[in-house]
Protein backbone atom coordinates (compact mmCIF):
# COMPACT_ATOMS: atom_id res chain seq x y z
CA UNK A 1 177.83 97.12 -235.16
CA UNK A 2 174.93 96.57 -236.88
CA UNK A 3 171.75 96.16 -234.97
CA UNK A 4 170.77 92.44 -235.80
CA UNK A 5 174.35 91.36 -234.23
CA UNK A 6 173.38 93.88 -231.67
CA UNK A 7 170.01 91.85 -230.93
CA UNK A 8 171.30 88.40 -231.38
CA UNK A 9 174.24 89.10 -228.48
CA UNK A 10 171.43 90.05 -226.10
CA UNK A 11 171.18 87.25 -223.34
CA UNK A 12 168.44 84.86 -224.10
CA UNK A 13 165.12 84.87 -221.50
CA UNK A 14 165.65 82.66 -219.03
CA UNK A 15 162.45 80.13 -219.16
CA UNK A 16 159.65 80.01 -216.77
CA UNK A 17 159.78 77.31 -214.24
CA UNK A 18 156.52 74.81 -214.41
CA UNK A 19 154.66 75.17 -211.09
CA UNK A 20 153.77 71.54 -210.96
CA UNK A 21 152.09 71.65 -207.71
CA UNK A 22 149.27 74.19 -209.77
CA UNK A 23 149.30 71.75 -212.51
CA UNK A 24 148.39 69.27 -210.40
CA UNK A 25 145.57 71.03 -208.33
CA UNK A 26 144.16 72.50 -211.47
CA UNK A 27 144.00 68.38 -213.17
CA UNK A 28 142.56 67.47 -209.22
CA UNK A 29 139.58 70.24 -209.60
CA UNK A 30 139.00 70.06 -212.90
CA UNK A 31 138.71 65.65 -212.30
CA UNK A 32 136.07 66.99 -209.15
CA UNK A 33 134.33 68.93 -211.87
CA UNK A 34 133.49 65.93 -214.07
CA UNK A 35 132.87 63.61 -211.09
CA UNK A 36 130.53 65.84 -210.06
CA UNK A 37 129.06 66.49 -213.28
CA UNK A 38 128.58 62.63 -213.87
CA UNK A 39 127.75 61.93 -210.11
CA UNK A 40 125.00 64.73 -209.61
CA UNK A 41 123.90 66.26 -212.78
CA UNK A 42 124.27 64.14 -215.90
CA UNK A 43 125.61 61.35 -217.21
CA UNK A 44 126.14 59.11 -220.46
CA UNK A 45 124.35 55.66 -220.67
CA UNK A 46 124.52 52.57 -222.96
CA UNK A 47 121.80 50.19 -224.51
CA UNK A 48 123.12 46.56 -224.35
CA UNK A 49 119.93 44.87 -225.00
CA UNK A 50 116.02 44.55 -226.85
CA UNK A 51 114.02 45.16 -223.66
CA UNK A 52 113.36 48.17 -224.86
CA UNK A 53 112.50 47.85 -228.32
CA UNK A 54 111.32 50.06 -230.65
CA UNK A 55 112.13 52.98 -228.70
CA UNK A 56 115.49 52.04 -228.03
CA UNK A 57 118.15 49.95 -230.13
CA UNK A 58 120.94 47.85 -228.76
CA UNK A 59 123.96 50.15 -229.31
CA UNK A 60 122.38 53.77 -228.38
CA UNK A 61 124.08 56.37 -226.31
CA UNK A 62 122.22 58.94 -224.77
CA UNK A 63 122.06 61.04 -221.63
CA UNK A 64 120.40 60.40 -218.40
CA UNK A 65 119.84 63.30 -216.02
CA UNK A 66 120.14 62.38 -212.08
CA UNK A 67 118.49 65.55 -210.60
CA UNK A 68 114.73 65.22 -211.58
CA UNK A 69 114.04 62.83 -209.24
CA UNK A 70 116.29 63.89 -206.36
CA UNK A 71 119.24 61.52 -205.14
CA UNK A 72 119.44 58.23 -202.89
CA UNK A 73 122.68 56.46 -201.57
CA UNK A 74 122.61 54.74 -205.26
CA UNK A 75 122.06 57.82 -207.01
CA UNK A 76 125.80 59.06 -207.27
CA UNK A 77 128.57 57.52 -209.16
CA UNK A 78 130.70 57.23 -206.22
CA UNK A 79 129.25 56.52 -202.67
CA UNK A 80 129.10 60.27 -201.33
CA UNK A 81 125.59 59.53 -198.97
CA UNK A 82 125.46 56.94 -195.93
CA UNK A 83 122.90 53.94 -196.62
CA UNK A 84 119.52 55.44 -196.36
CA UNK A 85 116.03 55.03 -197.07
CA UNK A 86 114.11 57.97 -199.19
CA UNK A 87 115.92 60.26 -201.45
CA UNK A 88 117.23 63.94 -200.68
CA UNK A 89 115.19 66.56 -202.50
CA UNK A 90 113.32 63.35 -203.90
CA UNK A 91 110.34 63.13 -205.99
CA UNK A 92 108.22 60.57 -207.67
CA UNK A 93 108.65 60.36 -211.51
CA UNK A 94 106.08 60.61 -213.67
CA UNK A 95 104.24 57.27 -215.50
CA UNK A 96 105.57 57.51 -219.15
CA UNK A 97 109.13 58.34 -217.68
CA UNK A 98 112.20 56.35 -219.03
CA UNK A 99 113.99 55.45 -216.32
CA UNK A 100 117.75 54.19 -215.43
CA UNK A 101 117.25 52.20 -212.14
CA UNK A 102 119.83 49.73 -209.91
CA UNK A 103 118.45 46.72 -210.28
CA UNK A 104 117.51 45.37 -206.49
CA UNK A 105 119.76 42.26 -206.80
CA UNK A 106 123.08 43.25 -208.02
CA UNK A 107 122.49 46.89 -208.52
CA UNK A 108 123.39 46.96 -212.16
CA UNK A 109 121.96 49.25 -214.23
CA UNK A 110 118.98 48.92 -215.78
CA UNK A 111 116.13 50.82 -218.38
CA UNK A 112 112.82 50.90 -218.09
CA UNK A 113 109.05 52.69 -218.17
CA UNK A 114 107.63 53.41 -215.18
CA UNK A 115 103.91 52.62 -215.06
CA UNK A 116 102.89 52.39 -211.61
CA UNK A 117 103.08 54.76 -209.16
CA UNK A 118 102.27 54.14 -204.92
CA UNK A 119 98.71 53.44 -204.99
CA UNK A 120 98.19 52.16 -208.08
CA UNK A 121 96.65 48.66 -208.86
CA UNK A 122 99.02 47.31 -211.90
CA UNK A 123 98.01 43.97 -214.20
CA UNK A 124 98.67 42.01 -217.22
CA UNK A 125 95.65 40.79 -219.14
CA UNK A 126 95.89 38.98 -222.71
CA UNK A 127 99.06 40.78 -223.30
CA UNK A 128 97.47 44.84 -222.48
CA UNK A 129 98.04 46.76 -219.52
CA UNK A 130 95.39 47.37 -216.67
CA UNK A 131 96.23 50.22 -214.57
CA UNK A 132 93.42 50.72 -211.17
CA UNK A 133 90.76 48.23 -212.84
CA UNK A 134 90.53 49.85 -216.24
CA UNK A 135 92.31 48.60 -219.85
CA UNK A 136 94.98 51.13 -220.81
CA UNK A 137 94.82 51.64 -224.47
CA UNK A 138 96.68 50.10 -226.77
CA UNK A 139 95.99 50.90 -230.60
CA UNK A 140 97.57 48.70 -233.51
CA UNK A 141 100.17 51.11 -235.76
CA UNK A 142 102.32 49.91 -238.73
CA UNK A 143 104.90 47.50 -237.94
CA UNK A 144 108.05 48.58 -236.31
CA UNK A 145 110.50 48.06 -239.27
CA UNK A 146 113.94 47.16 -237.35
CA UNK A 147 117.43 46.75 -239.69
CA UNK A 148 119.47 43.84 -238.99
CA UNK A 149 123.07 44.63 -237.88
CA UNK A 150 125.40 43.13 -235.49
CA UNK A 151 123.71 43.71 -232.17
CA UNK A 152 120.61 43.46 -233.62
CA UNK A 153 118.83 40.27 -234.58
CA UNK A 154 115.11 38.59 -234.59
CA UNK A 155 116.21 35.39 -233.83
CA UNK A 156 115.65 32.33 -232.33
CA UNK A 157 112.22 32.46 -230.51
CA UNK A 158 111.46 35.77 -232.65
CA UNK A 159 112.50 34.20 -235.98
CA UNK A 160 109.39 34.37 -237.62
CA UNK A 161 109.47 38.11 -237.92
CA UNK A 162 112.93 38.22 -239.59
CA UNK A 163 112.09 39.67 -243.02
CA UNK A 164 114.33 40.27 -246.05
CA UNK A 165 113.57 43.04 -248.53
CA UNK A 166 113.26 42.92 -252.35
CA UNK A 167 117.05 44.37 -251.79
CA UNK A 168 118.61 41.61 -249.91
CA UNK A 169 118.92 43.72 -246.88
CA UNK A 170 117.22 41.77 -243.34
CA UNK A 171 114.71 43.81 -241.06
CA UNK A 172 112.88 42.42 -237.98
CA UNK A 173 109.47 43.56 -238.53
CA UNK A 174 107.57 43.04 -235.13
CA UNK A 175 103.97 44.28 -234.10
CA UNK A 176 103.71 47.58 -232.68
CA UNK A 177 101.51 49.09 -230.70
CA UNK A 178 100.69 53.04 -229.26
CA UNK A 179 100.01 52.67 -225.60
CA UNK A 180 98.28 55.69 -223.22
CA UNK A 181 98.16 56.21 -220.31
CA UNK A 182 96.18 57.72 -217.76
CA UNK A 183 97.45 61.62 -218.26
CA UNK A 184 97.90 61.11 -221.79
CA UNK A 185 101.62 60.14 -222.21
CA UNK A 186 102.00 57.93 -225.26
CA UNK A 187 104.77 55.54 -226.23
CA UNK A 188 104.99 52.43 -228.91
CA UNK A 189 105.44 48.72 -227.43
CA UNK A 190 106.16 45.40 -228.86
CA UNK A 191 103.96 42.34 -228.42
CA UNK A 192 105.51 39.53 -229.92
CA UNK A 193 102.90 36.91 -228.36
CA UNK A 194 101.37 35.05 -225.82
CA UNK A 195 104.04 34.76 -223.40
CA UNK A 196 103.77 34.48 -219.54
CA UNK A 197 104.21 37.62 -218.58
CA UNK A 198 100.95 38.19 -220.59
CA UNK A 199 98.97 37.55 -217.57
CA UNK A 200 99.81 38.72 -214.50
CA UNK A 201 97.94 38.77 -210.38
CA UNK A 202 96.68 42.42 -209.82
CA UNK A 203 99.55 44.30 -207.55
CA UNK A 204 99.40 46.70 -205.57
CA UNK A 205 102.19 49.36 -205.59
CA UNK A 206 103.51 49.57 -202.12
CA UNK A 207 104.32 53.38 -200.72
CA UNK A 208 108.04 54.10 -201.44
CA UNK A 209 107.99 51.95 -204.64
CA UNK A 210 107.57 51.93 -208.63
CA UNK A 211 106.00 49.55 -211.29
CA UNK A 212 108.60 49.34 -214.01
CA UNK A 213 108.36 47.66 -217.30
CA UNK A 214 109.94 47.50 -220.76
CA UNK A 215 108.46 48.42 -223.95
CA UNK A 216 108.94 45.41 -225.72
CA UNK A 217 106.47 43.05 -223.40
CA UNK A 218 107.42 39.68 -224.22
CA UNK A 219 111.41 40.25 -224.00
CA UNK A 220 111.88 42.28 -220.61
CA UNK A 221 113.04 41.39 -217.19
CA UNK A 222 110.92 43.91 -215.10
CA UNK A 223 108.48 44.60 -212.22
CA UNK A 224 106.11 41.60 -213.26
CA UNK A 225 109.01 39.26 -212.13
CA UNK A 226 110.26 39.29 -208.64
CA UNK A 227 113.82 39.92 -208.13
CA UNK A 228 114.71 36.08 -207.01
CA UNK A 229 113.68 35.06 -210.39
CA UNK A 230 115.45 37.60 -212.00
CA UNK A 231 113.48 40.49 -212.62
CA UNK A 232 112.58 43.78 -210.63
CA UNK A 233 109.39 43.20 -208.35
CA UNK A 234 108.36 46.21 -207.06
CA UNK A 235 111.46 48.84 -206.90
CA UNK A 236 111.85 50.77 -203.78
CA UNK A 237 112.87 54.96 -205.21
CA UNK A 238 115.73 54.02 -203.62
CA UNK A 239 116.69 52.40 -206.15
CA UNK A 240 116.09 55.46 -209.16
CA UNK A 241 119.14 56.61 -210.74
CA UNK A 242 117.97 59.20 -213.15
CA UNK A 243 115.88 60.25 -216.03
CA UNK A 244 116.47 59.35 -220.02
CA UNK A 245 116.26 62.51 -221.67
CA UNK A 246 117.75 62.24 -225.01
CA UNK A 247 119.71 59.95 -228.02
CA UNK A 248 123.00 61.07 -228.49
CA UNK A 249 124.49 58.62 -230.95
CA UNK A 250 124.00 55.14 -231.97
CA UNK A 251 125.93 52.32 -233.35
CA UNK A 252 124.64 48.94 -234.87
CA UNK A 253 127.78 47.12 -233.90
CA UNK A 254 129.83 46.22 -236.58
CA UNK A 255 132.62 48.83 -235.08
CA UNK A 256 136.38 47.96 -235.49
CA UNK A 257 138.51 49.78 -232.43
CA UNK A 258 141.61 50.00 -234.68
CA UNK A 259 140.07 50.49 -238.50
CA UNK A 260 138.53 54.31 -238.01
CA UNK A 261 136.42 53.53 -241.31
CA UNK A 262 134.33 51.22 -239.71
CA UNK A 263 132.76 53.95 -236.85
CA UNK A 264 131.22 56.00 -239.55
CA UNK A 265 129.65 53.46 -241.36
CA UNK A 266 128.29 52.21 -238.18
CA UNK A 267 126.31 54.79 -237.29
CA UNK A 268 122.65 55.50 -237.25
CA UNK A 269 122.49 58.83 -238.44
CA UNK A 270 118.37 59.26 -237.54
CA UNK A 271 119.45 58.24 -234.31
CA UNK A 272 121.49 61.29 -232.63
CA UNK A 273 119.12 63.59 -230.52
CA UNK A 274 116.12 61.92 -230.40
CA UNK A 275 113.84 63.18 -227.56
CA UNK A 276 113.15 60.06 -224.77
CA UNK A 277 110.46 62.16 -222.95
CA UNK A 278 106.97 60.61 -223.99
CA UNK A 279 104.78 62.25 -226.30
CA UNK A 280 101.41 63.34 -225.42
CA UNK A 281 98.23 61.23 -227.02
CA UNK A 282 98.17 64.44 -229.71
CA UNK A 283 101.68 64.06 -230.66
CA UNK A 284 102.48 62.34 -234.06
CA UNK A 285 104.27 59.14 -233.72
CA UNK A 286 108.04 58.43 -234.19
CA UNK A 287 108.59 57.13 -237.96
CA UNK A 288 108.06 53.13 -237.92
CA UNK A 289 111.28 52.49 -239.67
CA UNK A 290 114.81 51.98 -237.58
C-alpha cells in the first residue's frame, strides 16, 4: 500500500467546537474598551456649522480629548457619575483653548474659544475684544480665502464677500484678523461687520464658569447671548466636555454614500492633522487660503 492511500485512510481531525460563551465575553470587553476609550479618553467630533470660521470648516473631523480638563456628570458618553456640581480631577482650561462644551439648554454639543476665565471682566467694543479693561489685539492679515463647496457658502447676509476667480471657481473671501491674548496665545477671527454682538455690557465671569466665543464674531451663538435667547451666557465647567486637539479629515460635502468616487474627491487634503492648540504671538500664521 502505498503511503498516500496510507495517509488519505487516516480518520479526519475532528473540528474544534466554537466556545461561544468566550466569543461573546471577548466582543463584551473589547465593546467596554471603546466605550471607555470614547467616554474617558478621546473621542471623534464633527463641524456642522461657520461659527468657527477660518479655523474650522463645516465638514471637519478631528479629535477631542476629555481628560485635560478633568470630568463632570456631562463629561462621559454614557451617564457613569451622579448629577454633580464641579468636575473630578477638574481643572480650568486655558484662554486660547478650543473647546467642545454641552450647551446649557439642550446639552448638545457645541465648539468654541474660551476667553474668559473666573475673574475676568469680558466686553465687546466696535467689534474687538476687551478682556479686564484693556483692548485685546487684533491685527488686520490677508483675507481668509474660503472655497465654495456644498456645506460651504457666503450667502445671504454674507453675499457680498462671495468672490469668483479668473477660473470660474467661487471663494468666500472674508476679513481676517490675528487676535492675542493676554499670555500670548494667538488665533485668526472673522469680522464680517457691525452686528449686535459688536457691543456688548462688561461681564463679569462668575467662579465655576467660562466666557466662550466663536472665531467668526458676527456668525456665533456664544457666551455674549444668554441661553434663553439661544446662546451660551456664562457656562458653568460643568458643562466642559473636552479639548480640540487636532484635524483628522475633512470633507466639503458633495459626498455620495453609495458612489465610493465621490469621498475622494471630497476631501480636503491640507486639512488632515492640523494642530487646534493656539499658536503663540511668535508663531507664523496658518496659510490664508482654505
Amino acid at each position: 500500500m502505498s503511503e498516500t492511500m496510507a495517509m488519505a485512510r487516516k480518520p479526519a481531525k475532528p473540528k474544534k467546537k466554537v466556545d461561544w460563551a468566550d466569543e461573546v465575553r471577548q466582543l463584551l470587553v473589547l465593546a467596554l474598551a471603546v466605550l471607555a476609550v470614547h467616554s474617558l479618553i478621546a473621542k471623534p467630533f464633527y463641524i456642522p456649522s461657520e461659527s468657527m470660521l477660518p479655523t474650522l470648516l463645516t465638514g471637519d473631523r478631528l479629535i477631542v480629548s476629555k481628560f485635560p480638563y478633568g470630568y463632570s456628570y456631562l463629561s462621559p458618553s454614557l451617564p457613569i457619575l451622579p448629577e454633580m456640581s464641579g468636575r473630578v480631577l477638574g481643572r480650568y482650561p486655558e484662554r486660547g483653548d478650543i473647546a467642545v462644551i454641552k450647551a446649557p439648554r439642550d446639552h448638545e454639543d457645541y465648539i468654541k474659544r474660551v476667553i474668559g476665565l473666573p475673574g475676568d471682566t469680558v466686553q465687546m467694543k466696535g467689534g474687538q475684544l476687551w478682556l479686564n479693561g484693556a483692548p485685546v489685539p487684533k491685527v488686520a492679515e490677508a483675507p481668509a480665502d474660503i472655497a465654495v463647496s456644498a456645506n460651504t457658502d457666503c450667502i445671504g447676509q454674507f453675499a457680498e464677500y462671495r468672490v469668483v476667480r479668473a477660473d470660474g471657481s467661487a471663494i468666500c473671501r472674508y476679513p481676517r484678523f490675528r487676535e492675542t491674548l493676554p499670555g500670548g496665545k494667538s488665533y485668526d477671527v472673522l469680522d464680517l461687520g457691525d452686528t449686535a454682538q459688536d457691543n456688548t455690557a462688561p461681564e463679569i465671569v462668575p467662579e465655576g464658569h467660562l466666557f466662550l466665543m466663536g472665531d467668526n464674531r458676527d456668525n456665533s451663538e456664544d457666551s455674549r447671548f444668554p441661553a434663553f435667547v439661544g446662546g451660551l451666557g456664562m457656562l458653568p465647567i460643568e458643562n466642559l466636555v473636552g479639548r480640540a486637539e487636532f484635524l483628522t479629515f475633512s470633507l466639503d460635502g458633495s459626498t455620495e454614500l453609495w458612489n465610493p468616487l465621490t469621498w475622494l474627491a471630497a476631501l480636503r487634503p491640507h486639512r488632515a492633522f492640523v494642530s487646534l492648540r493656539p499658536q503663540t504671538e511668535h508663531s507664523t500664521p496658518p496659510a490664508t487660503r482654505q
